[in-house]
PDB file of N, CA and C in Angstrom:
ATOM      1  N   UNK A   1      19.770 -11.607 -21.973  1.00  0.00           N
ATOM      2  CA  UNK A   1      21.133 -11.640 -22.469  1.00  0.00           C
ATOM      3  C   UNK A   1      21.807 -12.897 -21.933  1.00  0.00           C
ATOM      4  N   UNK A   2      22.354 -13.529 -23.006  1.00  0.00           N
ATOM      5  CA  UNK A   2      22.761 -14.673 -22.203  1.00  0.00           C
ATOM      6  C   UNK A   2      24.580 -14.446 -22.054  1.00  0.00           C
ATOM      7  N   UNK A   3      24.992 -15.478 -21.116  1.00  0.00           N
ATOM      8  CA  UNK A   3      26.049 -15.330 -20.471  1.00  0.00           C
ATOM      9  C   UNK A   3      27.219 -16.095 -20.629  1.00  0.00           C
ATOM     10  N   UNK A   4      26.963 -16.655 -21.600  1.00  0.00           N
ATOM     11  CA  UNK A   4      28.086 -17.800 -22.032  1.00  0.00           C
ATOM     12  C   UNK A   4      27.459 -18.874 -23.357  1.00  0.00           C
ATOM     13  N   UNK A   5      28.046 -19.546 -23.683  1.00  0.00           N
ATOM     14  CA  UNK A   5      27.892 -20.107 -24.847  1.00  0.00           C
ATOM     15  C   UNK A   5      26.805 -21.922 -24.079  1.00  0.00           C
ATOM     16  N   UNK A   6      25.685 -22.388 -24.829  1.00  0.00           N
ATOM     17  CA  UNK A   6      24.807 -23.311 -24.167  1.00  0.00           C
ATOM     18  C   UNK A   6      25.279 -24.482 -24.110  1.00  0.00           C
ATOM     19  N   UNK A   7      24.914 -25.091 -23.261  1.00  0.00           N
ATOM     20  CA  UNK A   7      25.950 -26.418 -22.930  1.00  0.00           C
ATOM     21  C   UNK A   7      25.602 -27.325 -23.740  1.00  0.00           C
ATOM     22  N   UNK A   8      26.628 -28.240 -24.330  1.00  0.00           N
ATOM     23  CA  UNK A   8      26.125 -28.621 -25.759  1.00  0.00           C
ATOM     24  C   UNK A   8      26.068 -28.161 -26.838  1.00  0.00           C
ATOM     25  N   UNK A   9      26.681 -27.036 -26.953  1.00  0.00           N
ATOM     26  CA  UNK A   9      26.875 -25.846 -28.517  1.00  0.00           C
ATOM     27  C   UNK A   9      27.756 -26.878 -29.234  1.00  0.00           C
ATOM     28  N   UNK A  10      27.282 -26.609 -30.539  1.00  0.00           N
ATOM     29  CA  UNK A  10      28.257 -27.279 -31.755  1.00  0.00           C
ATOM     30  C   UNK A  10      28.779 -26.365 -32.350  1.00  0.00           C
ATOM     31  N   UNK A  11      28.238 -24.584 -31.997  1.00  0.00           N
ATOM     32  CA  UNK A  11      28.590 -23.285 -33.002  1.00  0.00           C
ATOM     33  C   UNK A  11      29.548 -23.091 -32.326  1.00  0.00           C
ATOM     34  N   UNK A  12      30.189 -22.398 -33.578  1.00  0.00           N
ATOM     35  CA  UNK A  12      31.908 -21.387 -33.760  1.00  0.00           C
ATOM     36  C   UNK A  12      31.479 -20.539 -32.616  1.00  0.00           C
ATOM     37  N   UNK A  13      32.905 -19.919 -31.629  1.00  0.00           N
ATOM     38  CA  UNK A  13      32.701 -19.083 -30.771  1.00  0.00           C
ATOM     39  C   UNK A  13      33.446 -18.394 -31.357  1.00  0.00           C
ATOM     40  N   UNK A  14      33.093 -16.824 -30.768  1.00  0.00           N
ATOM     41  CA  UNK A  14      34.244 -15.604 -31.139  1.00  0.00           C
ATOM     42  C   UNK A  14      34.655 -15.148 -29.821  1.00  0.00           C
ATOM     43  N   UNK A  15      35.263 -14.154 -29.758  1.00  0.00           N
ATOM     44  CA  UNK A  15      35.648 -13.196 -28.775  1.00  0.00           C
ATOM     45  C   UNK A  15      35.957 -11.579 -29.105  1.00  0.00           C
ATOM     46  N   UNK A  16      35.482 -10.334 -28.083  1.00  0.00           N
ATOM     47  CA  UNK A  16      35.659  -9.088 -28.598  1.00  0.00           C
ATOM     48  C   UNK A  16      35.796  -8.699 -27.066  1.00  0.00           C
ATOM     49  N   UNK A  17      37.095  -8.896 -26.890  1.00  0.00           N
ATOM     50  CA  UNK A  17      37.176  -7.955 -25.557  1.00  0.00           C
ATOM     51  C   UNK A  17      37.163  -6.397 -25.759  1.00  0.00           C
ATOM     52  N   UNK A  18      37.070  -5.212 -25.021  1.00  0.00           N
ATOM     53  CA  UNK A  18      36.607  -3.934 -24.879  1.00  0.00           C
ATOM     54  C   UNK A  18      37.693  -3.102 -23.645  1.00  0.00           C
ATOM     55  N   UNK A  19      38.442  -3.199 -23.650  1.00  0.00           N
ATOM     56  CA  UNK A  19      39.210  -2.376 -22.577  1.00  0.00           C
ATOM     57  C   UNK A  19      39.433  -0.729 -22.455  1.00  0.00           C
ATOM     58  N   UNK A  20      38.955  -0.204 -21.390  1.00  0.00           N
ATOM     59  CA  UNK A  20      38.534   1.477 -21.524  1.00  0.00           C
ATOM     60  C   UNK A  20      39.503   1.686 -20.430  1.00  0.00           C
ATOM     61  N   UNK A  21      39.946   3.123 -20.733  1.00  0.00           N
ATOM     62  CA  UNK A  21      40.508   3.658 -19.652  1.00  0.00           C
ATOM     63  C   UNK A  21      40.476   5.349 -19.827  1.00  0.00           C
ATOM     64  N   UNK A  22      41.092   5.856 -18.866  1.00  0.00           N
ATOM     65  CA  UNK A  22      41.045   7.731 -19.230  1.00  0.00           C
ATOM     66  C   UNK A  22      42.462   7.968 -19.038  1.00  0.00           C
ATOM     67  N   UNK A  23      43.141   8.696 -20.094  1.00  0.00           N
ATOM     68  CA  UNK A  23      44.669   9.162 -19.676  1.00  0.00           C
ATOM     69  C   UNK A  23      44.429  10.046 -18.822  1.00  0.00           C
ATOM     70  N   UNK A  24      45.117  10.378 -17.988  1.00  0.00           N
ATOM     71  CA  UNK A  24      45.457  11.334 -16.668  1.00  0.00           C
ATOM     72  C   UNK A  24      43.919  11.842 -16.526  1.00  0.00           C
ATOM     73  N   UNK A  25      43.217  11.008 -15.911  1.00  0.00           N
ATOM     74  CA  UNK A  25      42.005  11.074 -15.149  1.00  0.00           C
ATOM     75  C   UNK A  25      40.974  12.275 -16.248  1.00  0.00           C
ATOM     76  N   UNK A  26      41.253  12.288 -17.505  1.00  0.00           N
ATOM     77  CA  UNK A  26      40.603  13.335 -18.143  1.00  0.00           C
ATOM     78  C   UNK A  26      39.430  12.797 -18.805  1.00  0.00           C
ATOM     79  N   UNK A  27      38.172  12.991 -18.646  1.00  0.00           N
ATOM     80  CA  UNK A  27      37.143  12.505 -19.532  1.00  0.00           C
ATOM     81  C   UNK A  27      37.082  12.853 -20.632  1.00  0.00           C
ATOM     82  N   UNK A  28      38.028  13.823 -21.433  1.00  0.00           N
ATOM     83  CA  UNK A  28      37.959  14.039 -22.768  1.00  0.00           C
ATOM     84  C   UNK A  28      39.100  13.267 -23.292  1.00  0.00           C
ATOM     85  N   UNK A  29      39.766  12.471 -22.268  1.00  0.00           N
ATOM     86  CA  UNK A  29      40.535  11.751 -22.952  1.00  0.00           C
ATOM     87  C   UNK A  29      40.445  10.379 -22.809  1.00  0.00           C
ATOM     88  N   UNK A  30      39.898   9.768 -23.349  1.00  0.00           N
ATOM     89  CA  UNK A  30      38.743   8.505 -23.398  1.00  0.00           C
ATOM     90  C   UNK A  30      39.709   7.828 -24.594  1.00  0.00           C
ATOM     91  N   UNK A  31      40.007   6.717 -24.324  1.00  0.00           N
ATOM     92  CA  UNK A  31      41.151   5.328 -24.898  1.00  0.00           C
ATOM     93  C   UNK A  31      40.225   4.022 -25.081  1.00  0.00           C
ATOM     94  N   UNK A  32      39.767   3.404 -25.842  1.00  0.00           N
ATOM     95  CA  UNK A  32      39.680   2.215 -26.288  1.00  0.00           C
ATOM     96  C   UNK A  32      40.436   1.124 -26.961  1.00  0.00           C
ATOM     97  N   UNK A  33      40.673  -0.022 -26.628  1.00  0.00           N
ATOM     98  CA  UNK A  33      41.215  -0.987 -27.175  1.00  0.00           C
ATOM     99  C   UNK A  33      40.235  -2.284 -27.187  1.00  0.00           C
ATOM    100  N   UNK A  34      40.034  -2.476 -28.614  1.00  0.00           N
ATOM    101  CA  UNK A  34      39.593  -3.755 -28.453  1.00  0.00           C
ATOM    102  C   UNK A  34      40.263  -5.160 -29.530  1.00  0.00           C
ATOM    103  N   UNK A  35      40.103  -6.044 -28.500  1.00  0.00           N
ATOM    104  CA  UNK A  35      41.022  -7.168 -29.382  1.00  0.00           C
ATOM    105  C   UNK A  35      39.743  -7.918 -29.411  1.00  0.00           C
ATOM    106  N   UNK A  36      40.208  -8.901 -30.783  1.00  0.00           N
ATOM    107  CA  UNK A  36      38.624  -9.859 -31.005  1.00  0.00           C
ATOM    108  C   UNK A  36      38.957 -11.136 -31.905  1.00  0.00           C
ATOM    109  N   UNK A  37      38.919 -12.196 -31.483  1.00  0.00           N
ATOM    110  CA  UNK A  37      38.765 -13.198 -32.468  1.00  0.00           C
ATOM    111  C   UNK A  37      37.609 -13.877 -32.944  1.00  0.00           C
ATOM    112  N   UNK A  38      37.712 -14.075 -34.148  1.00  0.00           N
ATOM    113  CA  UNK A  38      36.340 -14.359 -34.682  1.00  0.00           C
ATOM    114  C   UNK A  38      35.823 -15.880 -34.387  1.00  0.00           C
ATOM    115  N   UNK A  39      37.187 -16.712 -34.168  1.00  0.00           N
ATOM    116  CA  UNK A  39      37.314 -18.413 -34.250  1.00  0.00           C
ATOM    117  C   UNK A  39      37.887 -18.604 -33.018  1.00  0.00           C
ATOM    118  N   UNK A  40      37.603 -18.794 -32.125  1.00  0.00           N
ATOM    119  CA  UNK A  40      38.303 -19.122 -30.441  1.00  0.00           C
ATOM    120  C   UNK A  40      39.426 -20.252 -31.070  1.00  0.00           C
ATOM    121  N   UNK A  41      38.762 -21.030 -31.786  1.00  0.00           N
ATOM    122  CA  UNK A  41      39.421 -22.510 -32.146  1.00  0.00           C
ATOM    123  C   UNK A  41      41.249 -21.770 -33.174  1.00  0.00           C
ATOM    124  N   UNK A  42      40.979 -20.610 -33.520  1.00  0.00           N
ATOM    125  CA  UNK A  42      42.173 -20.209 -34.620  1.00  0.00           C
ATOM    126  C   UNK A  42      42.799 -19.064 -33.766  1.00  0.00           C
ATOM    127  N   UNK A  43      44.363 -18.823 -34.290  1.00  0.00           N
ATOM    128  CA  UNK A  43      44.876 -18.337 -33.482  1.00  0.00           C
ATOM    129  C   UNK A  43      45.126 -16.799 -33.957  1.00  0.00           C
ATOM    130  N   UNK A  44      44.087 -16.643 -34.811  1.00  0.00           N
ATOM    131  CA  UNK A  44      43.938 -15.276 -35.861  1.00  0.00           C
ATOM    132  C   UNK A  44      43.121 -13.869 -34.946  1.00  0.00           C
ATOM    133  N   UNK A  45      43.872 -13.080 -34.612  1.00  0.00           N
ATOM    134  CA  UNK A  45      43.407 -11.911 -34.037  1.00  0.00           C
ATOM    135  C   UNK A  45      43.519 -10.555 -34.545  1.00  0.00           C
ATOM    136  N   UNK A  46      42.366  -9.940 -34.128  1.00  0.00           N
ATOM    137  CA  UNK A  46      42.681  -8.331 -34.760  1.00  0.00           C
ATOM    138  C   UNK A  46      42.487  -7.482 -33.603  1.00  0.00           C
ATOM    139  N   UNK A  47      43.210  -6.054 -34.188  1.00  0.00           N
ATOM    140  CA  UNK A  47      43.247  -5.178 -32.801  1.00  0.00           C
ATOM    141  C   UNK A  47      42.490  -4.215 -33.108  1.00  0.00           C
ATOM    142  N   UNK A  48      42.037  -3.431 -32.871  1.00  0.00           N
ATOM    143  CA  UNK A  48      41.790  -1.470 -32.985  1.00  0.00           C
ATOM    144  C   UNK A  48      41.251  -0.334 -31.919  1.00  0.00           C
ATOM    145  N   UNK A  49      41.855   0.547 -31.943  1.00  0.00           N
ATOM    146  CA  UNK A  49      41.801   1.424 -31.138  1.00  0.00           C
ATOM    147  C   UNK A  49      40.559   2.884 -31.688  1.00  0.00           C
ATOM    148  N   UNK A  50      40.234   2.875 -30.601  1.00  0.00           N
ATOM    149  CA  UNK A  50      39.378   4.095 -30.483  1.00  0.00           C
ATOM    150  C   UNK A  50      39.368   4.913 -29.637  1.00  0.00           C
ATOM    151  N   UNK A  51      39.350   6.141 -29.687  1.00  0.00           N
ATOM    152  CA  UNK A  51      39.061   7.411 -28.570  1.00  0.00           C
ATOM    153  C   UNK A  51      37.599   8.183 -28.663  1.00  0.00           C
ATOM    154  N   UNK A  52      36.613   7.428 -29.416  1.00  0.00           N
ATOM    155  CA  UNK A  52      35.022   8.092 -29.069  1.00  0.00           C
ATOM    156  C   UNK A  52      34.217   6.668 -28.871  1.00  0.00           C
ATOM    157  N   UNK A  53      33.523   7.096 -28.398  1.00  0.00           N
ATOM    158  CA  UNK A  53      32.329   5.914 -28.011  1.00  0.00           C
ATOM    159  C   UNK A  53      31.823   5.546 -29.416  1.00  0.00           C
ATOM    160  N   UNK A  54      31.510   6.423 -29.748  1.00  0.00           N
ATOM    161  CA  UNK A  54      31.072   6.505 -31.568  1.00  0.00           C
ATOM    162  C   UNK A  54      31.818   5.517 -32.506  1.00  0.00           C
ATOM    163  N   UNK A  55      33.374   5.539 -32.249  1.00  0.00           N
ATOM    164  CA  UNK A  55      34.304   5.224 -33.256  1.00  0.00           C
ATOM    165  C   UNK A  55      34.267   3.090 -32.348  1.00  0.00           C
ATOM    166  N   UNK A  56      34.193   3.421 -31.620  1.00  0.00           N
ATOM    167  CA  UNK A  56      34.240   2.156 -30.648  1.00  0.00           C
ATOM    168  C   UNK A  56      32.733   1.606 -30.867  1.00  0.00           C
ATOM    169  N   UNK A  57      31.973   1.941 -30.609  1.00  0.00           N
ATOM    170  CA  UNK A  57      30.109   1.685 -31.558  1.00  0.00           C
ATOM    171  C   UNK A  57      30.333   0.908 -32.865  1.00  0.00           C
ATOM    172  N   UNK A  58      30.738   1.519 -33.593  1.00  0.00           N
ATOM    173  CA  UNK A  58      31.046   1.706 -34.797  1.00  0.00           C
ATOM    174  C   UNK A  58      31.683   0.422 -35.061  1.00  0.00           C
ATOM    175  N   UNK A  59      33.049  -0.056 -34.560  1.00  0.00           N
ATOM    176  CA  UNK A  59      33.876  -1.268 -34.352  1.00  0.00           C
ATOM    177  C   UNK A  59      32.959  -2.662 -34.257  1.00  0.00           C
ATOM    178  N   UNK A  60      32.767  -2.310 -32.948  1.00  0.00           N
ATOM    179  CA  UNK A  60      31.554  -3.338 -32.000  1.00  0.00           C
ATOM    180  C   UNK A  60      30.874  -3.896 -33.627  1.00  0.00           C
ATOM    181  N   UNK A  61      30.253  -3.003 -34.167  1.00  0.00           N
ATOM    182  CA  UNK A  61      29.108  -3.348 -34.991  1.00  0.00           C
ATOM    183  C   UNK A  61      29.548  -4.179 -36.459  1.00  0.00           C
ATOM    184  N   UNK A  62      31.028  -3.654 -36.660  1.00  0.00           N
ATOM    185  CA  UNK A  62      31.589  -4.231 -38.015  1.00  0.00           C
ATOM    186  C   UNK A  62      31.909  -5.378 -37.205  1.00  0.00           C
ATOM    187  N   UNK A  63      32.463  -5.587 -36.263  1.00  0.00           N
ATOM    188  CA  UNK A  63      32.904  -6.819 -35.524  1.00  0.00           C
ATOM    189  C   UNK A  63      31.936  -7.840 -35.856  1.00  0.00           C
ATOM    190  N   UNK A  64      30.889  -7.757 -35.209  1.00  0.00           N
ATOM    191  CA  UNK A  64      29.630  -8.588 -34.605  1.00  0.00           C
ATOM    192  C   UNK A  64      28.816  -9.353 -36.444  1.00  0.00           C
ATOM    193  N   UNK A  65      28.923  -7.982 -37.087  1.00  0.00           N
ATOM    194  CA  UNK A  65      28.538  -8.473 -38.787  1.00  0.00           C
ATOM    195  C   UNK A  65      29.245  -9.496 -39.115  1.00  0.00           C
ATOM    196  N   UNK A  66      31.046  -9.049 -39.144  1.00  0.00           N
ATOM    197  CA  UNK A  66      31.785  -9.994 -39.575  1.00  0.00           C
ATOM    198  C   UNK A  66      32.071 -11.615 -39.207  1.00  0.00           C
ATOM    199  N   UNK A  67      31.829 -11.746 -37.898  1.00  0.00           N
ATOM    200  CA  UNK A  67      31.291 -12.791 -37.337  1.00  0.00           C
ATOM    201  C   UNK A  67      30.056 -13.432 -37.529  1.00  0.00           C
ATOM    202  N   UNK A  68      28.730 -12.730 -37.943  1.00  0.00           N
ATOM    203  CA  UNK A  68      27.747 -13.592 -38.465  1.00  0.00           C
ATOM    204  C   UNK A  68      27.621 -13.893 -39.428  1.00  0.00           C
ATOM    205  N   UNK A  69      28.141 -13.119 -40.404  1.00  0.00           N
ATOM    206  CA  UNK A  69      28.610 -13.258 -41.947  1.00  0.00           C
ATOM    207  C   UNK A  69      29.272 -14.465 -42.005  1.00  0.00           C
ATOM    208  N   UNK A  70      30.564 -14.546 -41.238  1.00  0.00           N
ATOM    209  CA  UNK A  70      31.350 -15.864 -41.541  1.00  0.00           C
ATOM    210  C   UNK A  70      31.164 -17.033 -40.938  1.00  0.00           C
ATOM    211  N   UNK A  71      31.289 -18.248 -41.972  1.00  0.00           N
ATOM    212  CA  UNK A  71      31.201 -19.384 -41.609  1.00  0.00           C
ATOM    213  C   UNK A  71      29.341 -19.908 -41.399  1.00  0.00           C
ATOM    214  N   UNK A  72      28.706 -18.850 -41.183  1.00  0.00           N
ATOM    215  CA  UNK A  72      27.183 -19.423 -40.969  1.00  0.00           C
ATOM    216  C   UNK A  72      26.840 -20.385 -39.677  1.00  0.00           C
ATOM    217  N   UNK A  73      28.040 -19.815 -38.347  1.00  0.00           N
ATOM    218  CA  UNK A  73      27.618 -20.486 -37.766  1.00  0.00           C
ATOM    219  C   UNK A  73      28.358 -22.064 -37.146  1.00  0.00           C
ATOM    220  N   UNK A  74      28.774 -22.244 -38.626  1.00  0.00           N
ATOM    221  CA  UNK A  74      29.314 -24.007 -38.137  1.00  0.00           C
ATOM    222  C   UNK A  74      30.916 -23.679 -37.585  1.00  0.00           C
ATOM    223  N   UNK A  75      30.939 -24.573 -36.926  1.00  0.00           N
ATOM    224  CA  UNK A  75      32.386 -24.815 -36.231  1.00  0.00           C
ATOM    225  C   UNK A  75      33.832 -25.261 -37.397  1.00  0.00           C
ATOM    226  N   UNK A  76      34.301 -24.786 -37.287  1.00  0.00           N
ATOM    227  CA  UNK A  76      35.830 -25.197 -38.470  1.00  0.00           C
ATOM    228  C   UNK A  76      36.591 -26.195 -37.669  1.00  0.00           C
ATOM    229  N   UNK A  77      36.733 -26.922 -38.291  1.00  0.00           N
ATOM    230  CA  UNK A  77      38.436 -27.722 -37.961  1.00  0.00           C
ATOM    231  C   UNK A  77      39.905 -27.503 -38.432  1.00  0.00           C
TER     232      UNK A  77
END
């Protein structure tokens, strides 16, 4: 797994942060937020919330498509 983007990249970066927490210490009450930009370089962001691992899975995965889908890779100006 690598850990950052390779020195010398010419490719588009994204971002998908993941922030978890439990309301009042309850494990059935499980909170997700994740924010994500697809273009580091653009100032275009999306949000969504989840309360199952499933529904947050689920996100992660449309996320990660929509990002390889777009652009193919090359960097925008």
């Amino acid at each position: 797994m690598s850990t950052g983007p390779r020195q010398g990249s010419e490719g588009r970066e994204g971002a998908l942060i993941v922030r978890v927490w439990l309301e009042d210490r309850d494990p059935s009450a499980l909170r997700i937020r994740m924010t994500g930009r697809l273009d580091l370089d653009l100032d275009d962001q999306d949000t969504a919330a989840a309360a199952t691992v499933e529904e947050a899975l689920a996100y992660v995965r449309a996320w990660l498509e929509r990002f390889a889908a777009s652009g193919g890779g090359e960097r925008r100006r």
